[in-house]
Protein backbone atom coordinates (compact mmCIF):
# COMPACT_ATOMS: atom_id res chain seq x y z
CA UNK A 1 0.00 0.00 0.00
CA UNK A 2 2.80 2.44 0.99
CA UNK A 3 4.17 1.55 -2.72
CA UNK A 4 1.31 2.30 -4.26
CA UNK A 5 0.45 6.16 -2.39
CA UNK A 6 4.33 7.23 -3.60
CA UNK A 7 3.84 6.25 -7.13
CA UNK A 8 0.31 7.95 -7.17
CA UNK A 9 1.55 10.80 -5.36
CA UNK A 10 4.85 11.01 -8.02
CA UNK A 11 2.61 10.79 -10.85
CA UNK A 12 0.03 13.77 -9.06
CA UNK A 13 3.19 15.93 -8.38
CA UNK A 14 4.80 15.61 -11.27
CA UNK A 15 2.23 16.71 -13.32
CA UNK A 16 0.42 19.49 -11.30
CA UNK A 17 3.57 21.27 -11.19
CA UNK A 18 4.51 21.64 -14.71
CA UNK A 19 4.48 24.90 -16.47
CA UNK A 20 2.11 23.08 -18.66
CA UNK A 21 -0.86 22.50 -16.06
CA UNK A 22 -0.65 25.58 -15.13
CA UNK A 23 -0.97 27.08 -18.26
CA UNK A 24 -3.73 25.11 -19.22
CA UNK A 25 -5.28 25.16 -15.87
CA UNK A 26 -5.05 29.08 -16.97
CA UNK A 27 -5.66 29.28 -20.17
CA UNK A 28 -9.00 27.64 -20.60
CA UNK A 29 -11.27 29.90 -18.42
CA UNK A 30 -10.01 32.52 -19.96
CA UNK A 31 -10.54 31.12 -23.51
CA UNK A 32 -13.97 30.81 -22.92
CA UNK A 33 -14.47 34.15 -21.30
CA UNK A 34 -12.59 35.45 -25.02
CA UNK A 35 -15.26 33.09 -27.01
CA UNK A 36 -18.63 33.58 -24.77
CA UNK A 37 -18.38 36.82 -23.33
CA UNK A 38 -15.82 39.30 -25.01
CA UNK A 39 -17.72 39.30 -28.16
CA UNK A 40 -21.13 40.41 -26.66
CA UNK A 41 -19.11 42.87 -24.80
CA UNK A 42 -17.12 44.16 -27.98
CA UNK A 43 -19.90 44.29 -29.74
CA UNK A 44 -21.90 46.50 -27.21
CA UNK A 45 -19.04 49.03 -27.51
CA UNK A 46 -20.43 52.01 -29.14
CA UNK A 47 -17.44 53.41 -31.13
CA UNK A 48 -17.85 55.49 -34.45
CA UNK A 49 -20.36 57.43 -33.36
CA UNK A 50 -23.74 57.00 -35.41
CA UNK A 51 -24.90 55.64 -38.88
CA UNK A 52 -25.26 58.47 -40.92
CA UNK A 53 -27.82 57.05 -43.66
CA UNK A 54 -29.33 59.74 -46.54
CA UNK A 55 -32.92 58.17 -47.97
CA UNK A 56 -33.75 58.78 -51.95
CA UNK A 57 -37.75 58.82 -51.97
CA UNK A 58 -38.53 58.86 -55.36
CA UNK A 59 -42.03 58.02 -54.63
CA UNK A 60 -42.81 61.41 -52.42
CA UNK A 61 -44.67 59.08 -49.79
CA UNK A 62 -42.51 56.93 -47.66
CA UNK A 63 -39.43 59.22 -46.55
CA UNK A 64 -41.10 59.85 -43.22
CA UNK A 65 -42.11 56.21 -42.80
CA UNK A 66 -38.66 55.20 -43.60
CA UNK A 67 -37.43 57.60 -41.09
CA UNK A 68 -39.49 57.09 -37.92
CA UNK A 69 -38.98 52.66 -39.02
CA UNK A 70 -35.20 52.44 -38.64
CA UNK A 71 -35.17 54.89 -35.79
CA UNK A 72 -37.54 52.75 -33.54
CA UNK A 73 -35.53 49.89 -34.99
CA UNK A 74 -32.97 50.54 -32.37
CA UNK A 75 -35.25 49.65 -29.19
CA UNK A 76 -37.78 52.70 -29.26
CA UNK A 77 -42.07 53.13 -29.94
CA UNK A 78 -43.20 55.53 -31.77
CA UNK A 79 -43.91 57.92 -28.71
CA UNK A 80 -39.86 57.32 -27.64
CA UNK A 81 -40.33 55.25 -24.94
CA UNK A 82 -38.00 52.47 -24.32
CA UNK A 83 -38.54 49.29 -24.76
CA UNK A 84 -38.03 46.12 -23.01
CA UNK A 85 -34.57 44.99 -23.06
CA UNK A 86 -34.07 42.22 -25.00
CA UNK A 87 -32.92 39.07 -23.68
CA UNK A 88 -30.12 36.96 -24.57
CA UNK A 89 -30.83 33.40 -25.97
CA UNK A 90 -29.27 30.88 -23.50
CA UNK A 91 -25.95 29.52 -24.73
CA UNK A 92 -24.72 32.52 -26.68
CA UNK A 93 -24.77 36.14 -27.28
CA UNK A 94 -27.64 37.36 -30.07
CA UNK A 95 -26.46 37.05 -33.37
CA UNK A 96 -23.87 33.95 -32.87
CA UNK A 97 -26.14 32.10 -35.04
CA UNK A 98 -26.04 35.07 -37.69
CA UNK A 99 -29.58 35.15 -38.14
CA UNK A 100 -31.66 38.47 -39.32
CA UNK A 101 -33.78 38.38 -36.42
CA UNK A 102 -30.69 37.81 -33.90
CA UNK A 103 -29.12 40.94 -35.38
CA UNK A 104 -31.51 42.92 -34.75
CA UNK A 105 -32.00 42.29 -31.31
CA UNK A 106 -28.28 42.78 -30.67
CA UNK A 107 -28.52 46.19 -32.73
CA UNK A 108 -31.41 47.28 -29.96
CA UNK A 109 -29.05 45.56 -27.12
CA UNK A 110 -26.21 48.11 -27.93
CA UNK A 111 -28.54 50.88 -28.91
CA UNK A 112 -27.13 51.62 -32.41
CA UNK A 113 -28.03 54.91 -33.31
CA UNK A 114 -28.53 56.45 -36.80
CA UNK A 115 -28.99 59.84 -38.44
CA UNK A 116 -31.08 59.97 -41.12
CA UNK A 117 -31.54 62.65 -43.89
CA UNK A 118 -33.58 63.08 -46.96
CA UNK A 119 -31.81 64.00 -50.49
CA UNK A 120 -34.38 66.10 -53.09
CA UNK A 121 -34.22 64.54 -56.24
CA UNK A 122 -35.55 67.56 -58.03
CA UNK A 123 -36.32 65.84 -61.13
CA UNK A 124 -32.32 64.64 -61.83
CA UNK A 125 -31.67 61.32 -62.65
CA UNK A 126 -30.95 58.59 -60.75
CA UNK A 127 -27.54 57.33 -61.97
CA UNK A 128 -26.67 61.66 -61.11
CA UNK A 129 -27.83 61.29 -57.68
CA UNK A 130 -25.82 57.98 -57.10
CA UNK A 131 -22.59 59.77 -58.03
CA UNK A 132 -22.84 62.24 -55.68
CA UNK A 133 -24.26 60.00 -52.91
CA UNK A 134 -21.04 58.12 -53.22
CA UNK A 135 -18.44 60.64 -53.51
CA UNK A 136 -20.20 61.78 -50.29
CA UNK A 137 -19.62 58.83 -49.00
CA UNK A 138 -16.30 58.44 -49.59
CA UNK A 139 -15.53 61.87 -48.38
CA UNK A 140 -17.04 60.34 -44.75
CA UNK A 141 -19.70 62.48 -45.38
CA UNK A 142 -22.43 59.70 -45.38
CA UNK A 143 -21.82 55.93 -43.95
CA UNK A 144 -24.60 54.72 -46.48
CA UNK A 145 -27.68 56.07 -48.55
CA UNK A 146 -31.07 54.08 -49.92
CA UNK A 147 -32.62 54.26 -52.68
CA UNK A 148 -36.60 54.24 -52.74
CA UNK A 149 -37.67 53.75 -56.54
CA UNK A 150 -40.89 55.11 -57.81
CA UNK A 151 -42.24 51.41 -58.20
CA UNK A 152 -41.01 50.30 -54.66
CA UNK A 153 -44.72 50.23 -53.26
CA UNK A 154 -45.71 47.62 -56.23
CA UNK A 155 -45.64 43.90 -56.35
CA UNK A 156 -42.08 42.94 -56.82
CA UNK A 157 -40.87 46.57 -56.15
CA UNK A 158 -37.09 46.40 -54.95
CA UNK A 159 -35.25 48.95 -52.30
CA UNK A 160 -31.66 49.61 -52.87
CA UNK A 161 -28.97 50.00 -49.90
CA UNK A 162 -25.63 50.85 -50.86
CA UNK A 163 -23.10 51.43 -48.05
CA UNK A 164 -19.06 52.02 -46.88
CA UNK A 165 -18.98 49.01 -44.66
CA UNK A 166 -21.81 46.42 -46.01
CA UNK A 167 -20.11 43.84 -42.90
CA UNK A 168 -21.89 46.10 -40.74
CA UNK A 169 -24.52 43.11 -40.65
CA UNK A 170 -26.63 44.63 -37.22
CA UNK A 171 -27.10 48.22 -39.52
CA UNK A 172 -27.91 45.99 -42.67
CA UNK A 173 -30.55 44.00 -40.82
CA UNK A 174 -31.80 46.67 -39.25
CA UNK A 175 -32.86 48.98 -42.09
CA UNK A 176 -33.76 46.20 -44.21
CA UNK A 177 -36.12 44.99 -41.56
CA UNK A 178 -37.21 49.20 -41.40
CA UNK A 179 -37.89 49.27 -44.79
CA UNK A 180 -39.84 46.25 -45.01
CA UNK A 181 -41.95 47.56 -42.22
CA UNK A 182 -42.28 51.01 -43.90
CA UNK A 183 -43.59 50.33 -47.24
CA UNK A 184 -45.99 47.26 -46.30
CA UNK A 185 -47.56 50.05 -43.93
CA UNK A 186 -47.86 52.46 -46.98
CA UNK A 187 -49.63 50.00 -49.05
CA UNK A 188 -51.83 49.47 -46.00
CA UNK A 189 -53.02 53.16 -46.04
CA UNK A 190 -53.02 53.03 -49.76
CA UNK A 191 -55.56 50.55 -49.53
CA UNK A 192 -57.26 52.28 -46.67
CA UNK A 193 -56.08 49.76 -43.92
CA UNK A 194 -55.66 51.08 -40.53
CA UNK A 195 -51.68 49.45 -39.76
CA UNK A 196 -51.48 49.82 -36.46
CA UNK A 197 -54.62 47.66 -36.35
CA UNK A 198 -53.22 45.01 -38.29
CA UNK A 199 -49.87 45.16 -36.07
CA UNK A 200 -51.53 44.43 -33.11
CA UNK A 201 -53.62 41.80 -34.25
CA UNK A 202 -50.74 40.58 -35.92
CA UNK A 203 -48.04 40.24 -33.10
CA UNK A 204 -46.52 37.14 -32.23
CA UNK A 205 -47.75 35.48 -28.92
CA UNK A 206 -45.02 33.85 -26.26
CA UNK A 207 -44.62 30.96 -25.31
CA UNK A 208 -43.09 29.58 -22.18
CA UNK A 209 -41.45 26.46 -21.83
CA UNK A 210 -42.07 24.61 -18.75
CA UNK A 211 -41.17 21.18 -17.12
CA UNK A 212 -44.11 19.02 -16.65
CA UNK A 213 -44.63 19.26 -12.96
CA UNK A 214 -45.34 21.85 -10.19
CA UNK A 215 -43.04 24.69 -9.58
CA UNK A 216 -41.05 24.12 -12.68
CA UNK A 217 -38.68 26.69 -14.18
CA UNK A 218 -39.10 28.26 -17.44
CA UNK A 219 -36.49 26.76 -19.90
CA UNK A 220 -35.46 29.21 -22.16
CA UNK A 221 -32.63 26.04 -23.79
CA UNK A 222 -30.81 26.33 -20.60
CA UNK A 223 -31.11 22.35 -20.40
CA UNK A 224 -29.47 21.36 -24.31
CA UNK A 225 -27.08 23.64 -23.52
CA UNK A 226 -26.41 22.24 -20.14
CA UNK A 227 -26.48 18.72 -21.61
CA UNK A 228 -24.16 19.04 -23.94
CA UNK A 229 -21.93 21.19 -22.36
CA UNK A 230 -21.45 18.28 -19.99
CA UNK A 231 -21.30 15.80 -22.75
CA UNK A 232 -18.51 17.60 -24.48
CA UNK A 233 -16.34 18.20 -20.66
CA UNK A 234 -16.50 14.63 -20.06
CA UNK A 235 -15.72 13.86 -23.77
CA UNK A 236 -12.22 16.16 -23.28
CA UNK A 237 -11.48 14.68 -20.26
CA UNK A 238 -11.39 11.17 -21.25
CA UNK A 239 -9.33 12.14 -24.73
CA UNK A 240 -7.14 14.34 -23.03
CA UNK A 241 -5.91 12.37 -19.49
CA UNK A 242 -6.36 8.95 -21.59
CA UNK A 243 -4.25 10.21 -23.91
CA UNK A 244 -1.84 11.44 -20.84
CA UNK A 245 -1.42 7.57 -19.73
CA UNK A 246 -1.11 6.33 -23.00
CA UNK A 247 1.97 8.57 -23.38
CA UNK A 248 3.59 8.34 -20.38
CA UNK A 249 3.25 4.29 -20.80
CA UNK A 250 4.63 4.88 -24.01
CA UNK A 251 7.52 6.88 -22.55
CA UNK A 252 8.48 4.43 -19.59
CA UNK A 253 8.39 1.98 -22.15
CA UNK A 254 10.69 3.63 -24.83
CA UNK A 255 13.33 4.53 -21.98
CA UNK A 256 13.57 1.49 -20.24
CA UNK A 257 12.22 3.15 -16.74
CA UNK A 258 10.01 0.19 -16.58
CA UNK A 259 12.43 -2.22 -16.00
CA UNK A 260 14.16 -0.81 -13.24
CA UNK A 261 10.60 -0.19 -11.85
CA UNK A 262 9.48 -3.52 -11.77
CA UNK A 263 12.41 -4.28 -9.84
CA UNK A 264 11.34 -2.59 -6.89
CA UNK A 265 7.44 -2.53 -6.83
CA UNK A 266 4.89 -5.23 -9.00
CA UNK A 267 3.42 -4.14 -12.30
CA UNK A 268 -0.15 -4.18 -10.95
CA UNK A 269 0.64 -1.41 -8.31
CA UNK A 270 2.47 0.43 -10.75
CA UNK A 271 -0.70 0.42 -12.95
CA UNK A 272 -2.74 1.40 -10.86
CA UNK A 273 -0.90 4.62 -9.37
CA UNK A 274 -0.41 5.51 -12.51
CA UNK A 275 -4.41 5.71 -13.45
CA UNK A 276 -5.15 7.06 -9.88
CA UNK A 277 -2.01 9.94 -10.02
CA UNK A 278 -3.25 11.02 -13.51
CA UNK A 279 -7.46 11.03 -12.30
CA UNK A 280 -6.43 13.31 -9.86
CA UNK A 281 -4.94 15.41 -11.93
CA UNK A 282 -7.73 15.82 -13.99
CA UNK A 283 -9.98 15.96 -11.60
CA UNK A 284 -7.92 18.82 -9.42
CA UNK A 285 -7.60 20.80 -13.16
CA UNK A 286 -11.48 20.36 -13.80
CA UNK A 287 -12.67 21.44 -9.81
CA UNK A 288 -10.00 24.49 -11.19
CA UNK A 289 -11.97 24.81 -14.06
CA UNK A 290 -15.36 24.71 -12.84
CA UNK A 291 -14.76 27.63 -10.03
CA UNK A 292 -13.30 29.71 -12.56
CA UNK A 293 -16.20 29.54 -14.66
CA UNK A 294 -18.54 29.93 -12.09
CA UNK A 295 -17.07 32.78 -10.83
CA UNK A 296 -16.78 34.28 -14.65
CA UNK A 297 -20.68 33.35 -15.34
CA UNK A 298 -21.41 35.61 -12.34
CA UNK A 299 -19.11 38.77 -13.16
CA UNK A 300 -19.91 38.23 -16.98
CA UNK A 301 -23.57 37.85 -16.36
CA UNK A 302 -23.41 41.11 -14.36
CA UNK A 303 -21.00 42.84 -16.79
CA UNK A 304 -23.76 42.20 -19.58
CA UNK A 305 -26.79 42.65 -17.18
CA UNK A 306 -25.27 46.34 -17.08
CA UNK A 307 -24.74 47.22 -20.59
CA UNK A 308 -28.20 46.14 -21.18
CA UNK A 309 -28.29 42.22 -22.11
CA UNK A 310 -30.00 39.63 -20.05
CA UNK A 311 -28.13 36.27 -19.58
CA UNK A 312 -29.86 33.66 -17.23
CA UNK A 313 -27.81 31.10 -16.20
CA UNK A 314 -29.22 27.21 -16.24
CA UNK A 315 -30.76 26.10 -13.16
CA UNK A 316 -28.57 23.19 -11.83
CA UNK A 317 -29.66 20.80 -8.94
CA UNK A 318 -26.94 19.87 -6.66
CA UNK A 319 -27.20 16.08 -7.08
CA UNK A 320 -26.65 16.75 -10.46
CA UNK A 321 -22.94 17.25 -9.39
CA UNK A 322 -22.89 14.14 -7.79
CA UNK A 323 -23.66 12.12 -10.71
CA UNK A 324 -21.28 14.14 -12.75
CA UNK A 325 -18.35 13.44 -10.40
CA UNK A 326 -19.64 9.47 -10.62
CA UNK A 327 -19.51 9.39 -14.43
CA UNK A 328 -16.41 10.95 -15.22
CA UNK A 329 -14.35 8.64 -13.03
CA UNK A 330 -16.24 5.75 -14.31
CA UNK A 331 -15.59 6.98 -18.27
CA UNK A 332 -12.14 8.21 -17.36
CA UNK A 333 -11.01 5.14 -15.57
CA UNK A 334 -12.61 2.97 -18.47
CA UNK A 335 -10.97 4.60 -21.30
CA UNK A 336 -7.63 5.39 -19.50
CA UNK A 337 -7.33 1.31 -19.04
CA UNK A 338 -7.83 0.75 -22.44
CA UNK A 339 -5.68 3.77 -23.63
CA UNK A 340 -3.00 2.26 -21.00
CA UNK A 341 -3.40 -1.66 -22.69
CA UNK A 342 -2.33 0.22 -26.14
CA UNK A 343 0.35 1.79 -24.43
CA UNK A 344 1.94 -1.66 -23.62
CA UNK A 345 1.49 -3.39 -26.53
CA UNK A 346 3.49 -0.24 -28.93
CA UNK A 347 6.73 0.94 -29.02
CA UNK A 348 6.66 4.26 -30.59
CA UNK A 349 4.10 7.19 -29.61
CA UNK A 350 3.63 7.21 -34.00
CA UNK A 351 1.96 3.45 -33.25
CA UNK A 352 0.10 4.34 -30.15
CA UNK A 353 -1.66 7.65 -32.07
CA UNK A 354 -2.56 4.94 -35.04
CA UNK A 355 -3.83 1.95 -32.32
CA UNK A 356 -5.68 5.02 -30.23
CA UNK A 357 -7.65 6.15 -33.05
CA UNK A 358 -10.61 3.62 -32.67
CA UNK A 359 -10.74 4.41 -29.11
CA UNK A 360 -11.00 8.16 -30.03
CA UNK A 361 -14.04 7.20 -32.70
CA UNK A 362 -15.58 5.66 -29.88
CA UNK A 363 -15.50 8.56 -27.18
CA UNK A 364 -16.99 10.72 -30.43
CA UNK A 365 -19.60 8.38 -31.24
CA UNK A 366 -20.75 8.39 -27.15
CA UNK A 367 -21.11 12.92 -28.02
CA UNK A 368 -23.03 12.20 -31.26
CA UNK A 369 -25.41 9.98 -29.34
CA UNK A 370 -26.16 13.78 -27.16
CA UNK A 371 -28.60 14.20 -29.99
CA UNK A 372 -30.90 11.60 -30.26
CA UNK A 373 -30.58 11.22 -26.53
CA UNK A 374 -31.72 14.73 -25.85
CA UNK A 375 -34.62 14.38 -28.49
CA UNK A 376 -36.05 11.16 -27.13
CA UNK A 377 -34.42 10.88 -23.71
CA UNK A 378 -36.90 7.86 -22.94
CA UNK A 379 -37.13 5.99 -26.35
CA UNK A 380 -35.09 2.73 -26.70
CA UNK A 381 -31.96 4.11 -28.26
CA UNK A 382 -31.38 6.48 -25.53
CA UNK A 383 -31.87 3.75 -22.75
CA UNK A 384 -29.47 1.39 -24.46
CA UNK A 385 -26.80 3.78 -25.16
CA UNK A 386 -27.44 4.90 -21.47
CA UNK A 387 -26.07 1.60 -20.08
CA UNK A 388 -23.29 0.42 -22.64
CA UNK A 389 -20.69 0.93 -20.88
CA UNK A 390 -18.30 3.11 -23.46
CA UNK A 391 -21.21 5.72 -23.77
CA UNK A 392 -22.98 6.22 -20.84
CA UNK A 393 -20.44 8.36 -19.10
CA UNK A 394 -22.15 10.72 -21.24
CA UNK A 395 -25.37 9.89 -22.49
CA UNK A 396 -26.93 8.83 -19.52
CA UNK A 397 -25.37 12.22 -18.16
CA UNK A 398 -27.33 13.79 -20.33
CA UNK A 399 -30.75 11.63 -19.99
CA UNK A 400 -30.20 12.56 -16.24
CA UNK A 401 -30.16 16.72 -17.12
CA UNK A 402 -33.16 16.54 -19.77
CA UNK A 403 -35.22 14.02 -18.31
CA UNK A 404 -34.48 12.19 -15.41
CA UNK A 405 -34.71 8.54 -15.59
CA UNK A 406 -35.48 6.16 -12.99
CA UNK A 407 -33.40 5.07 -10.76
CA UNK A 408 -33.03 1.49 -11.54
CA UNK A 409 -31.68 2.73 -14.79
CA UNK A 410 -28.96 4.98 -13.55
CA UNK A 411 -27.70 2.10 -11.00
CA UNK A 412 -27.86 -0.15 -13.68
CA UNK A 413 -26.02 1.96 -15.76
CA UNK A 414 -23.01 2.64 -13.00
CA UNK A 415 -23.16 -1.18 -12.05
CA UNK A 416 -22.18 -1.93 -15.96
CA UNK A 417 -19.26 0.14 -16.28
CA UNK A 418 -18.27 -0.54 -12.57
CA UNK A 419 -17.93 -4.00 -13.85
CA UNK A 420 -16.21 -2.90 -17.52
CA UNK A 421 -13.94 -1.05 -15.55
CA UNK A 422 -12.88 -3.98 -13.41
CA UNK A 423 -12.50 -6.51 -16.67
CA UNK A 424 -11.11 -4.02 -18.33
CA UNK A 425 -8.39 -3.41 -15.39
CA UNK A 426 -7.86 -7.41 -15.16
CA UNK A 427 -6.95 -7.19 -18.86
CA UNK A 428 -4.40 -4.06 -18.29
CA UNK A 429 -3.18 -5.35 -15.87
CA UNK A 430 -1.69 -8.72 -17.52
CA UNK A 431 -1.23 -7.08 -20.55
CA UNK A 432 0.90 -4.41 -18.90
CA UNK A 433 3.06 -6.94 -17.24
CA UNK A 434 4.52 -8.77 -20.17
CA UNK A 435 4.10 -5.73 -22.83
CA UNK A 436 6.13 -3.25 -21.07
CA UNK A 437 8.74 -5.67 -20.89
CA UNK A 438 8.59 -6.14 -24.48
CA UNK A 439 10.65 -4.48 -27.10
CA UNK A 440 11.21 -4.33 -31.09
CA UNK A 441 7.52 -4.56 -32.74
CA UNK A 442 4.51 -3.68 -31.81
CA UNK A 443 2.75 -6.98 -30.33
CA UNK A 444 -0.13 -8.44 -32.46
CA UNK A 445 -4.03 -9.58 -31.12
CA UNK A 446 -3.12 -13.62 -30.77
CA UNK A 447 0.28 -12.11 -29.13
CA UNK A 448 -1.90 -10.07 -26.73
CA UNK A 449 -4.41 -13.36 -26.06
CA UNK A 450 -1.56 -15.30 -25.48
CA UNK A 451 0.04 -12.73 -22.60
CA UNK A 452 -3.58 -12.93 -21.00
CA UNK A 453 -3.51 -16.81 -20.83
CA UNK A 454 -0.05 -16.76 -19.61
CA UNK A 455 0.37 -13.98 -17.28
């Protein structure tokens, strides 16, 4: 026993204080503060000043329209009084999906402000009136000018918006959207329909969506986000620690470290401080992890709360932890055995990247399984997948977040790779023995069946 604490506490040691932990350790809460949160914040930075658009009306009708559309666009009713704040979809900023909709609400997030002026045709031509437009604009005069043909309020008619910066998608979207609005109103009035009328009869209703029980929360997609969030953590830590033992296996092996080992301690204690040392690594980096990003939900969450964005964090019970904790040391220890078996059995890390790569398919096929899972959390697929034991470290995660199974299920589920992980570990742990004593090729399947016989 005293063997086995001083190689688990050499392999904990001699990882956690590398420069490499600790930049990871480091590196990642901040890397997901840079891809979550700084671009809602850059985005709400108001710098330029406003969009200076000039409207052509050709038709005579629809300047005023066009005005008072794109400058409620930006979060305003027509008497000037805010409106409500939009909120942020859960698991993003607005916009990340790039939709027309999504940039508009981020354009009224930010409050991006315009100044609008009318140009008098005076009976010139067009084409004349689109020169100077754009030497305007490229003397900064203007940032962008439309043009309002005299057919525009027909079937068919077409708007024209021609601009310095046409990447400026949340301006784009927003005076598209404002012209839209404007001349469907016109043709209202022309045919003597009252819009606002047909606006408010027209608005969309809302719809809340809430767990089937009493006292549920309103899920605004906190729980697929949550679910495969989770899904993808475990996912990294398998590949990355798995990978961790496979190398350092690999490396013992290559520099003969092993045999001077097994001098002084058996193989099967030397296995398994190796797979304990390197879980607690991972699990010391990921409790790391997971108060950094709690503590960076909170201060980004307020950070956008104050420039005017609503963010509401998932709802997550406690036990929820507890079964988290549970299946990532049952899917790490799993995979880490098996990454550790092809370990022994190569002599190069070249062979051990081209043997891991079916175990690697494996861990991805477990995260594809998040969707049909999350669909259909009760439907046959999703219970077997739930308690094979290479995917349920994540899928029955993620049956437990959407829709909690019972709880003959989950035990069956943890009793199936509690017993994987301990055939799995009998096989390492003969294989081990006789393969990292083994040198000069990389040993083949009847080789391997014949150390398991023999060991």
């Amino acid at each position: 026993m005293r063997k086995l604490l001083v190689i688990i506490r050499r392999e904990y040691l001699q990882r956690v204080r590398t420069k490499a932990f600790l930049f990871a350790t480091l590196l990642m809460p901040l890397f997901v503060v840079f891809t979550a949160v700084a671009p809602a914040l850059l985005f709400s930075i108001k710098s330029g000043g406003a969009t200076r658009i000039a409207v052509v009306d050709e038709t005579g009708q629809l300047y005023e329209s066009v005005r008072d559309s794109i400058l409620t666009s930006r979060g305003e009713d027509e008497e000037g009084k805010a409106k409500a704040q939009p909120q942020m979809p859960a698991g993003g900023m607005p916009g990340a999906q790039g939709s027309e909709a999504q940039m508009r609400q981020l354009g009224k997030a930010i409050g991006q402000k315009y100044e609008i002026e009318q140009v008098q045709t005076h009976g010139r031509p067009t084409e004349e009136i689109k020169r100077e437009l754009n030497g305007r604009v490229k003397k900064n005069e203007l940032d962008g000018y439309v043009i309002l043909p005299a057919n525009v309020l027909s079937p068919g008619g077409r708007a024209e918006y021609r601009a310095r910066n046409l990447g400026d998608m949340i301006a784009t979207s927003q005076i598209r959207h404002s012209l839209r609005r404007a001349v469907i109103e016109q043709r209202m009035r022309d045919a003597q329909i009252d819009p606002r009328r047909v606006r408010d009869l027209s608005k969309e209703i809302e719809m809340d969506a809430l767990p089937a029980k009493e006292g549920g929360e309103k899920d605004t997609g906190q729980s697929f986000g949550l679910a495969m969030g989770v899904g993808l953590f475990i996912y990294m830590g398998i590949l990355l620690y798995g990978q961790m033992i496979m190398s350092s296996v690999v490396e013992e092996k290559t520099t003969r470290i092993s045999e001077v080992l097994f001098s002084s301690v058996k193989s099967f204690q030397l296995m398994a401080g190796k797979l304990v040392g390197i879980s607690l690594v991972g699990m010391t980096q990921f409790a790391i992890w997971a108060l950094a990003f709690l503590l960076l939900s909170v201060y980004g969450v307020a950070a956008l709360a104050s420039r005017g964005m609503k963010f509401a964090l998932p709802g997550i019970p406690p036990v929820f932890f507890l079964y988290a904790f549970v299946f990532f040391v049952l899917g790490f220890f799993m995979y880490a055995t098996i990454f550790m078996i092809v370990g022994s059995v190569v002599t190069t890390e070249k062979e051990a990247g081209q043997l891991a790569m079916p175990i690697i398919f494996l861990s991805v096929a477990s995260v594809y399984m998040i969707f049909p899972v999350i669909r259909a959390p009760n439907s046959p697929l999703a219970f077997w997948v739930s308690i094979s034991p290479f995917f349920s470290p994540v899928t029955m995660l993620v049956r437990i977040v959407t829709e909690t199974p019972p709880l003959w299920q989950i035990a069956l589920s943890v009793g199936i790779a509690v017993a994987t992980i301990l055939a799995c570990t009998w096989v390492a742990a003969r294989v081990y023995r006789v393969g990292m004593l083994m040198y000069g090729k990389t040993a083949s399947i009847p080789e391997v069946l014949r150390w398991l016989r023999r060991a």
